[in-house]
Protein backbone atom coordinates (compact mmCIF):
# COMPACT_ATOMS: atom_id res chain seq x y z
CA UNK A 1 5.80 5.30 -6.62
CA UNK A 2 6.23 8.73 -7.78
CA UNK A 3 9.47 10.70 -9.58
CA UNK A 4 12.19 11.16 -7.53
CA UNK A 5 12.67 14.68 -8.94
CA UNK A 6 9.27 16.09 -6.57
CA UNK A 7 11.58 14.85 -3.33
CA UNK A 8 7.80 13.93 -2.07
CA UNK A 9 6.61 17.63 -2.07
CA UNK A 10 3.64 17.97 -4.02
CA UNK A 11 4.49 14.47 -5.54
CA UNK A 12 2.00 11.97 -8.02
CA UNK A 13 2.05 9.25 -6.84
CA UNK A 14 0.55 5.94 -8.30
CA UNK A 15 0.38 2.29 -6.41
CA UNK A 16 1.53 -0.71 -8.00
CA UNK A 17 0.87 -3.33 -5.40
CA UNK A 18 -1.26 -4.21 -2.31
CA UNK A 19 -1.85 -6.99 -0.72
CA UNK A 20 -4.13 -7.75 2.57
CA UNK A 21 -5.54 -10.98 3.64
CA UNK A 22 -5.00 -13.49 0.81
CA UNK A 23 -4.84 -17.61 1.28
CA UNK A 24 -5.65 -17.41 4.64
CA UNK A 25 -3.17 -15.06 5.84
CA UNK A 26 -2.83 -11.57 6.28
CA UNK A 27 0.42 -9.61 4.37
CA UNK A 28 2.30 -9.16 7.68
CA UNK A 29 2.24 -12.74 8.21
CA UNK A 30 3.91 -13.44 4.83
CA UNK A 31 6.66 -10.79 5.77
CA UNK A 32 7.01 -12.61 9.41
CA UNK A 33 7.30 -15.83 7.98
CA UNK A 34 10.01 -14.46 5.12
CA UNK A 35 12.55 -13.72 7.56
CA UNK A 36 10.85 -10.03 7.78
CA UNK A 37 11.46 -9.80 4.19
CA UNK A 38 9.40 -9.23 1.15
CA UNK A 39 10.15 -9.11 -2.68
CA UNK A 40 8.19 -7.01 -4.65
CA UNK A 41 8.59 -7.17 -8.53
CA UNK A 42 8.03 -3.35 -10.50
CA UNK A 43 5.51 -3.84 -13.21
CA UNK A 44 7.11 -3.42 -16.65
CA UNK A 45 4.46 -0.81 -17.51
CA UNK A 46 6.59 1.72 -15.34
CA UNK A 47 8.55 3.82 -17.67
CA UNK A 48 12.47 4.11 -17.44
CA UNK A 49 13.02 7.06 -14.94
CA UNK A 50 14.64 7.54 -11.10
CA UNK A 51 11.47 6.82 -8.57
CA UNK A 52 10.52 6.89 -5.10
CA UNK A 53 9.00 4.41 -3.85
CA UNK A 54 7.16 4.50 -0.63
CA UNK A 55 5.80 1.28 1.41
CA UNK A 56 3.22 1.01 4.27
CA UNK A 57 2.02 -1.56 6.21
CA UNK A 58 -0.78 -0.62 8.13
CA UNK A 59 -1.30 -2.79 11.33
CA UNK A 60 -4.79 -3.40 12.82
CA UNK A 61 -3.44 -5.60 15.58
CA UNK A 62 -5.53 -3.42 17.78
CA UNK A 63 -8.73 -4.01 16.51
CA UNK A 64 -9.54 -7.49 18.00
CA UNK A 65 -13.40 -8.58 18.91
CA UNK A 66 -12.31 -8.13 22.57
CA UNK A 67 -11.63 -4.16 22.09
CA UNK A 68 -14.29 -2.20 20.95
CA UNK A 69 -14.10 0.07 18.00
CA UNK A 70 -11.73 2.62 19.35
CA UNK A 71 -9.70 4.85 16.60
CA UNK A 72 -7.77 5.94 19.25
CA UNK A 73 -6.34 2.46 19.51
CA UNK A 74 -5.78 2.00 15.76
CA UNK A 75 -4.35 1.87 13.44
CA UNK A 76 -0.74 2.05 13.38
CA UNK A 77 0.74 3.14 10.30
CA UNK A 78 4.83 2.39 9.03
CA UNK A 79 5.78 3.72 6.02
CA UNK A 80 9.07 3.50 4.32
CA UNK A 81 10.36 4.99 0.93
CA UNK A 82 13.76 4.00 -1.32
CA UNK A 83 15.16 5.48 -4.17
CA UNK A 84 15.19 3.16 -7.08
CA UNK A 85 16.21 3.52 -10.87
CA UNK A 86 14.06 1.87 -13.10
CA UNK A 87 15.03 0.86 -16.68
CA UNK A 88 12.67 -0.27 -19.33
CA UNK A 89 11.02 0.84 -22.41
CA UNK A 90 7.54 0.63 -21.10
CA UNK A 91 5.60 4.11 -22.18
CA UNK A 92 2.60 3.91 -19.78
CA UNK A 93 1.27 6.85 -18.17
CA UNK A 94 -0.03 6.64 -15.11
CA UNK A 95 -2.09 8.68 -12.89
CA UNK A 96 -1.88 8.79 -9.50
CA UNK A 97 -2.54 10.97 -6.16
CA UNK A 98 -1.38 13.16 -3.76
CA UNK A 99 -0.39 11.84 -0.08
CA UNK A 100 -1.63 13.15 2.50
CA UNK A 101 -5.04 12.57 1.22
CA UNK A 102 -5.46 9.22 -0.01
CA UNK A 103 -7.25 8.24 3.12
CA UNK A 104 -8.84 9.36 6.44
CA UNK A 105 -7.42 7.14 9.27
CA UNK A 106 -11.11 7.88 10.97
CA UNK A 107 -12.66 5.35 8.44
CA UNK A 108 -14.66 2.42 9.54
CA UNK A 109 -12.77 0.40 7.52
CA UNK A 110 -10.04 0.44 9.74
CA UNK A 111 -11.92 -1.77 12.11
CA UNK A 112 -11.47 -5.58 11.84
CA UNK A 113 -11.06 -8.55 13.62
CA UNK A 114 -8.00 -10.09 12.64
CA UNK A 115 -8.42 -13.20 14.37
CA UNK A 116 -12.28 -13.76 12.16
CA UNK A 117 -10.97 -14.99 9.01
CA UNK A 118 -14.96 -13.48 7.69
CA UNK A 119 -13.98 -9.95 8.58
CA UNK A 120 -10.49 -10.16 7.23
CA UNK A 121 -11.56 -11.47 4.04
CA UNK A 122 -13.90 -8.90 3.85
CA UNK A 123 -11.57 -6.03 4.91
CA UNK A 124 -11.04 -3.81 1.55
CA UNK A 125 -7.29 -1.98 1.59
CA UNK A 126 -7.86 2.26 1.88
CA UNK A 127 -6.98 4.43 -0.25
CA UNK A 128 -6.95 4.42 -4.04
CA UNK A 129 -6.99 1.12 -6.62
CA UNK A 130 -3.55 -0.32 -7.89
CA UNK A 131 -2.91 1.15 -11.11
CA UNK A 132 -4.04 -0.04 -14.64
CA UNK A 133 -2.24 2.59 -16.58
CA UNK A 134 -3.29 3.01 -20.34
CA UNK A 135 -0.23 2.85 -22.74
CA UNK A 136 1.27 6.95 -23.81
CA UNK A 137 -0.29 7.61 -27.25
C-alpha cells in the first residue's frame, strides 16, 4: 500500500500480506478454487488515510523440473492496484520501499518446481518482509 496522494510516482510503499505455498497449496490455487477471488482483510495498524493498493501474483508456472532454469521463460508478473479509503484510529508508522526496486526478476529464487511440494515449501517470496510497523510516538 502506499498514499494515494504520490499517484505511484516516487511512492512508499509498505506490504501487508503475502502468501506462497501454504497447506499444501500454492496462493494461485486458493484464488482458482475461490471462484478467482480472494479476500484480503487491511490490518488495523494502517492509519485512517486514502491508499493505493497494489497486488501481484507472480506465476512460476514455467519453471517445472522438465525446463531448465531459463529466466527468459519466467516469471510472469500481474500486478493490479485499487484505490481504497481506509478508516481507523490506528497511529502506526510504517516504512516501506520504493517499486521498481524491491526485486531483480534475474534472482535464483525465481526458479522452482511447482509440481515438488520440497521446492515449493522452500521457495521464499522476493522482495521485502510484510510489515511490523512500530506504533507513532
Amino acid at each position: 500500500m502506499a498514499n494515494a496522494t504520490a499517484k505511484g510516482k516516487g511512492a512508499i510503499w509498505f506490504k501487508i500480506f503475502d502468501q506462497a505455498y501454504t497447506g499444501g497449496k500454492w496462493c494461485t490455487d486458493v484464488i482458482q478454487a475461490n471462484s478467482y477471488n480472494y479476500d484480503l482483510t487491511i490490518p488495523d495498524w494502517v492509519p485512517s488515510g486514502f491508499y493505493t493498493l497494489r497486488t501481484e501474483i507472480i506465476d512460476l508456472s514455467s519453471n517445472t523440473k522438465a525446463s531448465p532454469p531459463d529466466f527468459t521463460r519466467a516469471p510472469q508478473f500481474y500486478s493490479n492496484c485499487m484505490l481504497v479509503n481506509v478508516t481507523s484510529d490506528a497511529t502506526a508508522a510504517p516504512t516501506g520501499y520504493k517499486i521498481p526496486g524491491i526485486y531483480n526478476n534475474m534472482e535464483s529464487k525465481f526458479i522452482v518446481s511447482v509440481t515438488d511440494p520440497a521446492s515449493s515449501s522452500a521457495f521464499a517470496i522476493p522482495g521485502p518482509k510484510v510489515v511490523v510497523p512500530k506504533a507513532a510516538t
